[in-house]
C-alpha atoms as a PDB file:
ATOM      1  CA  UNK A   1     -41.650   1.318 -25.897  1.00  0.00           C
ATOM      2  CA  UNK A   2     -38.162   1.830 -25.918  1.00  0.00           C
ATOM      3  CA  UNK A   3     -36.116   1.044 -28.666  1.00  0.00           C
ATOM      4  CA  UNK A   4     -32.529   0.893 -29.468  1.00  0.00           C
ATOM      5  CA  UNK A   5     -31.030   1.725 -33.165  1.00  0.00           C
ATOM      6  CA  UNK A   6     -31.175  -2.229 -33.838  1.00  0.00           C
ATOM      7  CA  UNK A   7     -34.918  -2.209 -33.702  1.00  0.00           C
ATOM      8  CA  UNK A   8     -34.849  -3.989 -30.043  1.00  0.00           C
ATOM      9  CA  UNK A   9     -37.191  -3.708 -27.441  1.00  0.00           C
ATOM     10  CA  UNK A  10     -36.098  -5.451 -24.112  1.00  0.00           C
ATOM     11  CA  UNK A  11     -37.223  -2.901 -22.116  1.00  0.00           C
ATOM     12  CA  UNK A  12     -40.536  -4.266 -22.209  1.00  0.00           C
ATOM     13  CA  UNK A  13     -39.701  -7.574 -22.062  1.00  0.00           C
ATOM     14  CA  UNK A  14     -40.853  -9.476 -18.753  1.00  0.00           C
ATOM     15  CA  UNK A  15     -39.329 -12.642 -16.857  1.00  0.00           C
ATOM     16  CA  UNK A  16     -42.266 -14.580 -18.817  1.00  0.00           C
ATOM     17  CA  UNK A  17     -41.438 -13.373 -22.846  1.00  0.00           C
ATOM     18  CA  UNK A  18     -37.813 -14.552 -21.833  1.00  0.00           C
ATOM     19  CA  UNK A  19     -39.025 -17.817 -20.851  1.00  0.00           C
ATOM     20  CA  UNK A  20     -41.084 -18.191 -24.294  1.00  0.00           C
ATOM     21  CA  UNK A  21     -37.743 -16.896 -26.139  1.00  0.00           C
ATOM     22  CA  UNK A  22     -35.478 -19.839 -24.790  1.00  0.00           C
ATOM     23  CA  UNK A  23     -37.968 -22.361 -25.386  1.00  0.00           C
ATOM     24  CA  UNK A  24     -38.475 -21.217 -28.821  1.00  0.00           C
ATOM     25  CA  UNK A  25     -34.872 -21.044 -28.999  1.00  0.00           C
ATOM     26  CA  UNK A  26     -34.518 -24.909 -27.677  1.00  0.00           C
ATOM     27  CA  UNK A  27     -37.138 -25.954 -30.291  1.00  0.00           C
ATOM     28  CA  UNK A  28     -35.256 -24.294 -33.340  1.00  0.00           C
ATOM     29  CA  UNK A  29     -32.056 -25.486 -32.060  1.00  0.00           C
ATOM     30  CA  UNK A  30     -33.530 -28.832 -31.888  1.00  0.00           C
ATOM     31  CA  UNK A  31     -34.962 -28.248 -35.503  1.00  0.00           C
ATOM     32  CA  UNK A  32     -31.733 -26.727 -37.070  1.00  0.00           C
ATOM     33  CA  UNK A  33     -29.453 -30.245 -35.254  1.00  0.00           C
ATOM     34  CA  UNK A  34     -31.911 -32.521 -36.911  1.00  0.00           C
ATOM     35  CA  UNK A  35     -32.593 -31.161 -40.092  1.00  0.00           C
ATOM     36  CA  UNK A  36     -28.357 -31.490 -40.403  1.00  0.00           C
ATOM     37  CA  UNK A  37     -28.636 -35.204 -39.575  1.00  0.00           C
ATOM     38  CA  UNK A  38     -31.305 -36.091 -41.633  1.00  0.00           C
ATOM     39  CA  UNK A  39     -31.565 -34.581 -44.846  1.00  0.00           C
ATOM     40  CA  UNK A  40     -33.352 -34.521 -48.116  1.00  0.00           C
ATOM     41  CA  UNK A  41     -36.708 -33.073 -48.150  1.00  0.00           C
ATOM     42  CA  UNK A  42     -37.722 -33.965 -43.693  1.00  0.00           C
ATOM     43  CA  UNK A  43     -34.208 -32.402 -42.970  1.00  0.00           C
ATOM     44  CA  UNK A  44     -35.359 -29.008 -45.083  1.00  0.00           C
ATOM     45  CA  UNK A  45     -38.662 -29.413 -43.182  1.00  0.00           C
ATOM     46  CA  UNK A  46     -37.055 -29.172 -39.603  1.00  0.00           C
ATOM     47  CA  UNK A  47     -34.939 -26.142 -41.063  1.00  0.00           C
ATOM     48  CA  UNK A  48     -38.346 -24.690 -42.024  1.00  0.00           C
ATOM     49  CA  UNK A  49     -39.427 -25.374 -38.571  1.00  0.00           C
ATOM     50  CA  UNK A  50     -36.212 -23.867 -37.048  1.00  0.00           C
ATOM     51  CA  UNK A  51     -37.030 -20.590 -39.444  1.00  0.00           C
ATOM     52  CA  UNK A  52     -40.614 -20.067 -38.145  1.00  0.00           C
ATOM     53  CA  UNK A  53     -39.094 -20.071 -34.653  1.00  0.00           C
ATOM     54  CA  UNK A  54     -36.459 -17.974 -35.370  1.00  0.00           C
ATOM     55  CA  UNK A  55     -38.993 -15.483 -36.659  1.00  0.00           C
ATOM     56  CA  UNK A  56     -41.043 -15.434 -33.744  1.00  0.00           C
ATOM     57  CA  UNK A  57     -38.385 -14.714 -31.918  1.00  0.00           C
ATOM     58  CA  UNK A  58     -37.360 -11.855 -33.730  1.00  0.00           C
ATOM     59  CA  UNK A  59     -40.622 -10.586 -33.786  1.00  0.00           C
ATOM     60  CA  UNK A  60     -41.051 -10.926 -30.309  1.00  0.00           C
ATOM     61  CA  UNK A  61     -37.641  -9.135 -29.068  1.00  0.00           C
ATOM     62  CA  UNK A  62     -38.320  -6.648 -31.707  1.00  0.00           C
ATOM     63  CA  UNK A  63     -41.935  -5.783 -30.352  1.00  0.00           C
ATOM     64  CA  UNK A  64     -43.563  -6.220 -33.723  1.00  0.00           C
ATOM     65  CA  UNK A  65     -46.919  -7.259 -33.363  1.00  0.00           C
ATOM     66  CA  UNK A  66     -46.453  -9.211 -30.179  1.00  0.00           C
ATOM     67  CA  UNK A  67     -50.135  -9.911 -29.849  1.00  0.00           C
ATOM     68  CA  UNK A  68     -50.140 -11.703 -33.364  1.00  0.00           C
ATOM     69  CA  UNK A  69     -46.771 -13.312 -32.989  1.00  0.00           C
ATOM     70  CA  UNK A  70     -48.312 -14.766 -29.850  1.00  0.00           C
ATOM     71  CA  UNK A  71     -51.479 -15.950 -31.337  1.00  0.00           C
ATOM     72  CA  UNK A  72     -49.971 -17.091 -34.562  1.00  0.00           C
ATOM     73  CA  UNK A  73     -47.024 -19.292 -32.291  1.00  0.00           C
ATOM     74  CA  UNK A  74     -49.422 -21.677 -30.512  1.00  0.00           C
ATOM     75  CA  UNK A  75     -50.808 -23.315 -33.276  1.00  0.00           C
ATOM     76  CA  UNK A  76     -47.814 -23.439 -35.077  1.00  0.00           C
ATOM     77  CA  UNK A  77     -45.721 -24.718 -32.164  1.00  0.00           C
ATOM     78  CA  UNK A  78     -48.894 -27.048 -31.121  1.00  0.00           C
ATOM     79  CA  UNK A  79     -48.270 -28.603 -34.746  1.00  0.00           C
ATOM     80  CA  UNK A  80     -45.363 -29.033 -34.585  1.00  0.00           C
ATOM     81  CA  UNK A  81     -46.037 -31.413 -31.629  1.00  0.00           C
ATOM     82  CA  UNK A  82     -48.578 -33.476 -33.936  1.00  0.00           C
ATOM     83  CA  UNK A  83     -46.578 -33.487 -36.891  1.00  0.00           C
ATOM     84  CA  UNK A  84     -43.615 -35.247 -34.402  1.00  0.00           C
ATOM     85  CA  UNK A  85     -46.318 -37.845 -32.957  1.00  0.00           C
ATOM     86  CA  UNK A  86     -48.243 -38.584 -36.488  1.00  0.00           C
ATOM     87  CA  UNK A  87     -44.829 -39.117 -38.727  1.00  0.00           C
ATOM     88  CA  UNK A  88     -43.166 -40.656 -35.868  1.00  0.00           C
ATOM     89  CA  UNK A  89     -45.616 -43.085 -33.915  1.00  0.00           C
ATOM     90  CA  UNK A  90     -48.519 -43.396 -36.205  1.00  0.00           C
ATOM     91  CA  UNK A  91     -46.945 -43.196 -39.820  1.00  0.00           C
ATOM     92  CA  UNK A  92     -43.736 -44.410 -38.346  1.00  0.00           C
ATOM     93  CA  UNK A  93     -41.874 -47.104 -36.986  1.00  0.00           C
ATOM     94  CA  UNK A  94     -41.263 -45.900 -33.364  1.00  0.00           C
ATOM     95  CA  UNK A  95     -43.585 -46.617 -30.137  1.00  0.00           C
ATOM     96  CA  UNK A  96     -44.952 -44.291 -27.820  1.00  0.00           C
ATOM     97  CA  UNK A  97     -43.285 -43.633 -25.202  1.00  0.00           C
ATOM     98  CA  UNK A  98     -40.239 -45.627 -25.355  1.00  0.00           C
ATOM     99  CA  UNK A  99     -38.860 -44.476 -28.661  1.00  0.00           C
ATOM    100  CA  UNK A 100     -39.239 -40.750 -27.440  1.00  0.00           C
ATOM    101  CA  UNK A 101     -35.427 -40.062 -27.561  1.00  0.00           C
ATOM    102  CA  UNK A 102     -33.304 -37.481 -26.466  1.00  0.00           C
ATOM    103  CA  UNK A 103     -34.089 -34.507 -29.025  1.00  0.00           C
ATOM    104  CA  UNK A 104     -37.595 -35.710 -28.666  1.00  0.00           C
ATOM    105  CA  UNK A 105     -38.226 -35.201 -25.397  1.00  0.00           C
ATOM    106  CA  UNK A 106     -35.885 -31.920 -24.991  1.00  0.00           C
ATOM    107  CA  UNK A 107     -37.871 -30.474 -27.936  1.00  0.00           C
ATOM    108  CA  UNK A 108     -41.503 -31.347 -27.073  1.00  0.00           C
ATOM    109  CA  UNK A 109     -41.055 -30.210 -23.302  1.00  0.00           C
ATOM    110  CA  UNK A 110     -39.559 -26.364 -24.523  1.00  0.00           C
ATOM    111  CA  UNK A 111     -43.129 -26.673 -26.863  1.00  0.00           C
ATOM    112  CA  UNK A 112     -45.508 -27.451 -24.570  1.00  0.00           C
ATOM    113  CA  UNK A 113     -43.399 -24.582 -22.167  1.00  0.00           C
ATOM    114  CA  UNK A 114     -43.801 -22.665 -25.593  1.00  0.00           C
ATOM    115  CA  UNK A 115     -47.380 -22.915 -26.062  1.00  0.00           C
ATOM    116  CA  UNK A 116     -48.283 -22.119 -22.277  1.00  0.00           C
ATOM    117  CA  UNK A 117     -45.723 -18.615 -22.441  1.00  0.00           C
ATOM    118  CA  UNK A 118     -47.628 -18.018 -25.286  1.00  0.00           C
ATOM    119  CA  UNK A 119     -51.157 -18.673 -23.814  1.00  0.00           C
ATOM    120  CA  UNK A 120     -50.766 -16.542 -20.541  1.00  0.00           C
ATOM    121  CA  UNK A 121     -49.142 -13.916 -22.688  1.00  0.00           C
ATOM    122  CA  UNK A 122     -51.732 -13.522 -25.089  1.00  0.00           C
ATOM    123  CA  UNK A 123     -54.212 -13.632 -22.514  1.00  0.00           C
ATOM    124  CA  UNK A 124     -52.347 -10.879 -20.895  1.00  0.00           C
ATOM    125  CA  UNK A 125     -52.702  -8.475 -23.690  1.00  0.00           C
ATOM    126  CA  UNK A 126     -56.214  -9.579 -24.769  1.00  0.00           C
END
């Protein structure tokens, strides 16, 4: 595993963990844009969100316990996705599909892109 002084290891990277790293990266962006616009305590709980991304990532790019990271990032992305329907379509005001939205759908297609990375990958190393 080759390493650079930053504690990076692209080397080892493949065409697939690059995949996973923008759609993680599309989620927490998604996260980071709504938790500005909505605020209180649901805008500190996308920021919390976009955090837990953010880490995998890091974890990921710095090949620290990729296996974990990997395991540990489907259920957490997958509830994300169930958190989204329950607050927003059961809880909430908004109906399935047609209240969806822009953010929604961007965000929910890089998770389910996420959580099938993830999958193969961990199946890969298992």
């Amino acid at each position: 595993m080759a390493r650079s002084d930053a504690g990076v290891d692209v080397e080892s990277l493949t065409p697939l963990h690059w995949i996973g790293i923008l759609a993680a990266t599309v989620s927490g962006v998604v996260h980071a844009v709504l938790g500005v616009q909505v605020g209180g305590a649901l805008g500190i709980s996308f920021f919390v969100a976009t955090l837990g991304f953010g880490a995998g990532v890091t974890a990921i790019i710095a090949g620290y316990r990729r296996r974990l990271t990997y395991a540990l990032g489907i259920p957490f992305t997958a509830g994300q996705i169930v958190l989204w329907y329950v607050i927003n379509f059961v809880a909430g005001t908004y109906s399935f599909p047609a209240d969806i939205g822009i953010y929604g759908a961007v965000d929910k297609v890089a998770q389910i892109l996420l959580i099938g990375v993830l999958a193969v990958l961990l199946s890969r190393e298992s």
